[in-house]
C-alpha atoms as a PDB file:
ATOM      1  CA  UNK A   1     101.949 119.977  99.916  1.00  0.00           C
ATOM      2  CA  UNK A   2      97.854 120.213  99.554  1.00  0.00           C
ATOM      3  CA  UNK A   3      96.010 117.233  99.863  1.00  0.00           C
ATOM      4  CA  UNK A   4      97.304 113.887 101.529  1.00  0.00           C
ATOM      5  CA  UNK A   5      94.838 111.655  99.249  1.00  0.00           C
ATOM      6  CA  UNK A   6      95.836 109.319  96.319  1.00  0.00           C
ATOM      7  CA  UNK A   7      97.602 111.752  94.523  1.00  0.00           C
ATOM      8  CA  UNK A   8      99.774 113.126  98.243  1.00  0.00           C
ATOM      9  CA  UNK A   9     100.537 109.405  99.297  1.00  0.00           C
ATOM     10  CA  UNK A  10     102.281 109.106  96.140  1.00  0.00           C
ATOM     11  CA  UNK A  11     103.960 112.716  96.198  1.00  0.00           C
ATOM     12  CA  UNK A  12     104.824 111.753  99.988  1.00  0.00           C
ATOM     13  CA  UNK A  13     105.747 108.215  98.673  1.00  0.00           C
ATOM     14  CA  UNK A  14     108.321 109.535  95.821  1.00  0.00           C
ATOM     15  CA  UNK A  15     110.046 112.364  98.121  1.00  0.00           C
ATOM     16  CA  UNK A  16     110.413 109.696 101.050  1.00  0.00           C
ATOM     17  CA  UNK A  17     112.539 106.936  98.718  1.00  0.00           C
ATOM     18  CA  UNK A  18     114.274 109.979  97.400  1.00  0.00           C
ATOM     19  CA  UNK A  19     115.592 111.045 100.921  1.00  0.00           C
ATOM     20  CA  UNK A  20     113.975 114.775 100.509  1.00  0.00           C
ATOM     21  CA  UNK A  21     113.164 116.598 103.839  1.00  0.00           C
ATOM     22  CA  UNK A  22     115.826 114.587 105.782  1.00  0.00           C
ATOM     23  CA  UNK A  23     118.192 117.220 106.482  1.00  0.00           C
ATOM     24  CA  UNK A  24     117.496 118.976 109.972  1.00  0.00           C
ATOM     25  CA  UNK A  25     116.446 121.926 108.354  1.00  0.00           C
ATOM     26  CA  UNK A  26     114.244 121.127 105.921  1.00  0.00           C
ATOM     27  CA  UNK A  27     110.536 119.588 106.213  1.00  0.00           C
ATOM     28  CA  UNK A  28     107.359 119.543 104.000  1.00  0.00           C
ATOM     29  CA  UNK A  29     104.322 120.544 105.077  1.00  0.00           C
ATOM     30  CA  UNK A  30     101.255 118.270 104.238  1.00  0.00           C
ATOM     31  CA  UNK A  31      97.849 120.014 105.004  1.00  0.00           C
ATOM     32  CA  UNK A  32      94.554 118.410 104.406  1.00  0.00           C
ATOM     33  CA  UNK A  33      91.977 118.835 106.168  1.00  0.00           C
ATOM     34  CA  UNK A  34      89.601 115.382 105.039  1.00  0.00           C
ATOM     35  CA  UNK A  35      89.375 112.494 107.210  1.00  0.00           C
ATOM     36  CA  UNK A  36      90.020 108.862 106.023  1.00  0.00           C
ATOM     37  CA  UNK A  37      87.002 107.062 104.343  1.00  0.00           C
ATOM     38  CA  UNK A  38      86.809 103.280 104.103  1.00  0.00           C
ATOM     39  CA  UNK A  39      86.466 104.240  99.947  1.00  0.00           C
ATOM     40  CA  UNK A  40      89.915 105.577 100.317  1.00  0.00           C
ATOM     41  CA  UNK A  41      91.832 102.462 101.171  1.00  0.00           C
ATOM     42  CA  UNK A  42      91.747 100.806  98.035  1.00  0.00           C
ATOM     43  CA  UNK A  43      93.440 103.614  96.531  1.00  0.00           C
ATOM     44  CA  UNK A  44      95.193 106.034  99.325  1.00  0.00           C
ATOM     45  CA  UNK A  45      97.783 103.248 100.066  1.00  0.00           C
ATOM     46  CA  UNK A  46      99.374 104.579 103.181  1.00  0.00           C
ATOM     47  CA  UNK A  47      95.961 104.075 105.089  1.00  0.00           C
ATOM     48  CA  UNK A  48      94.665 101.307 106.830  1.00  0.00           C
ATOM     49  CA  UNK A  49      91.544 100.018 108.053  1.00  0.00           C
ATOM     50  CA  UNK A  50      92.246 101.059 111.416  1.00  0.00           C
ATOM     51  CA  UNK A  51      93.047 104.816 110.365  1.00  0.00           C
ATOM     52  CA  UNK A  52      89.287 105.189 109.241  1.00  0.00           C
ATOM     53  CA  UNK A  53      87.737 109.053 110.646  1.00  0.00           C
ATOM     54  CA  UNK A  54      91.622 109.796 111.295  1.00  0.00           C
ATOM     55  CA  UNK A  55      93.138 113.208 109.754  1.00  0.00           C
ATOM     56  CA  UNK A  56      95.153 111.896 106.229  1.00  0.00           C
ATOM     57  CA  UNK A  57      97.855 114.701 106.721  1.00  0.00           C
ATOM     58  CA  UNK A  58      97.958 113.293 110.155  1.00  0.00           C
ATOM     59  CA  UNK A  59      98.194 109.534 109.442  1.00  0.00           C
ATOM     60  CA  UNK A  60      99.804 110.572 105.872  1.00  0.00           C
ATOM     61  CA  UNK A  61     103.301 112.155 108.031  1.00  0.00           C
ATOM     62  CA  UNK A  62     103.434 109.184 110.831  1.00  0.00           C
ATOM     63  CA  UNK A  63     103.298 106.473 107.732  1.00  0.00           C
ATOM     64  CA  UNK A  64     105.578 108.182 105.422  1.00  0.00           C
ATOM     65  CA  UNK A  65     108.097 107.992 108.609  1.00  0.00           C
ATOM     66  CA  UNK A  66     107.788 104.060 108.514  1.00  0.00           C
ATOM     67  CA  UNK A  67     109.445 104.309 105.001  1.00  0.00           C
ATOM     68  CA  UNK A  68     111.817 106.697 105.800  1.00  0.00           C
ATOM     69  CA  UNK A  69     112.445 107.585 109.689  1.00  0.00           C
ATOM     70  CA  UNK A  70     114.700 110.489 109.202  1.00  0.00           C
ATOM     71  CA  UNK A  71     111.538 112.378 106.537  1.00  0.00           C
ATOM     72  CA  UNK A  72     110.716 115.441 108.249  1.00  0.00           C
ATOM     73  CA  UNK A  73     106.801 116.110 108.093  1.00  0.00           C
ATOM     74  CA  UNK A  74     104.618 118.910 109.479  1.00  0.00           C
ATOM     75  CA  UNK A  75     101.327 117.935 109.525  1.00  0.00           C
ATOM     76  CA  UNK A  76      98.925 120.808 109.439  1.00  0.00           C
ATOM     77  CA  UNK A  77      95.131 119.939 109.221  1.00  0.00           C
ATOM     78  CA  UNK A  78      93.863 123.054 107.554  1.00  0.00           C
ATOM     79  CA  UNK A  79      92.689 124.473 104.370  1.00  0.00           C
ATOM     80  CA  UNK A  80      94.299 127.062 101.978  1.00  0.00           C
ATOM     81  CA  UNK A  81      92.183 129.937 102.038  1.00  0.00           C
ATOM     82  CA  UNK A  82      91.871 133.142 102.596  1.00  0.00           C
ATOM     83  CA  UNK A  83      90.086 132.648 106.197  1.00  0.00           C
ATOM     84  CA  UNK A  84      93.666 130.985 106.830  1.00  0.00           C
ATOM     85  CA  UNK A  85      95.853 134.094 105.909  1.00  0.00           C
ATOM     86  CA  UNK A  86      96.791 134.082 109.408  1.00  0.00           C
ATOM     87  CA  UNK A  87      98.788 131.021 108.781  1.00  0.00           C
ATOM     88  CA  UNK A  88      99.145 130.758 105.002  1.00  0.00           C
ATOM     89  CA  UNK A  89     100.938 134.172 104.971  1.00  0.00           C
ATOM     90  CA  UNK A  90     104.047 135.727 102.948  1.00  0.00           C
ATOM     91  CA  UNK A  91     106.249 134.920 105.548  1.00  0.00           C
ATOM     92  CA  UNK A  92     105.063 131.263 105.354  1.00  0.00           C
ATOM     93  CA  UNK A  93     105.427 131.219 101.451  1.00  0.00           C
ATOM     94  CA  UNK A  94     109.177 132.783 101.636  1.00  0.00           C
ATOM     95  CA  UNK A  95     109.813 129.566 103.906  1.00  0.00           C
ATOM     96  CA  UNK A  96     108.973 126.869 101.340  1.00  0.00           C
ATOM     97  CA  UNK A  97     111.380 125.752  97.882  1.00  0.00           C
ATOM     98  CA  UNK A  98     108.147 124.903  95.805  1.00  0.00           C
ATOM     99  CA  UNK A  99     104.720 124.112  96.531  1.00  0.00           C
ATOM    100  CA  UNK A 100     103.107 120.575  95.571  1.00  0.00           C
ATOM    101  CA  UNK A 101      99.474 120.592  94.349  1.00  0.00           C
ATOM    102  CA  UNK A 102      97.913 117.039  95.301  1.00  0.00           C
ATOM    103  CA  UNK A 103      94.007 117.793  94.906  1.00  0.00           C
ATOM    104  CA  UNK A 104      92.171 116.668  92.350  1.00  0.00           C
ATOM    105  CA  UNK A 105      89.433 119.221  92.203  1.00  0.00           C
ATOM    106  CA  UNK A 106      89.033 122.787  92.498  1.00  0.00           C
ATOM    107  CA  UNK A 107      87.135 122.273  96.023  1.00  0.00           C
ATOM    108  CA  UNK A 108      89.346 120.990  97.907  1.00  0.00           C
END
């Protein structure tokens, strides 16, 4: 998944209550590489006040886990571009069932 903001929690939200990424192999990958705002906590609801200048993919995977303690999430930090091939690769798209898209502009 790209992005961990309002539209990510929710994502994250939905496919933890629906018990997907539970099963020892399987896990989704949340990269973002923003840092929580105070303007994000009225609307990025798995932040909290004390998570402010914190990664959201970070804090995004250890809350999502307080819903559901068996969801299996890789936090990665990072963007998806082509200065990130290295990671971002073939062999890392042959690995994933379906990419989520949780941006909400082109930028990010």
């Amino acid at each position: 998944m790209v992005g961990a903001g309002a539209i990510g929690c929710e994502y994250l939200k939905l496919l933890g209550l629906m018990g997907v990424a539970t099963k020892n192999n399987c896990t989704i990958n949340v990269t973002d590489n923003d840092c929580i705002e105070n303007s994000n906590l009225n609307r990025q609801f798995l932040f909290k006040k004390e998570h402010i200048d914190k990664s959201k993919s970070l804090i995004a995977c250890e809350e999502i886990k307080k819903i559901n303690p068996e969801f299996n999430c890789e936090n990665l930090q990072i963007e998806v571009r082509e200065e990130n091939e290295d990671i971002f690769n073939e062999d890392f798209y042959k690995k994933q069932d379906f990419v989520l898209i949780a941006v909400n502009n082109i930028k990010a």
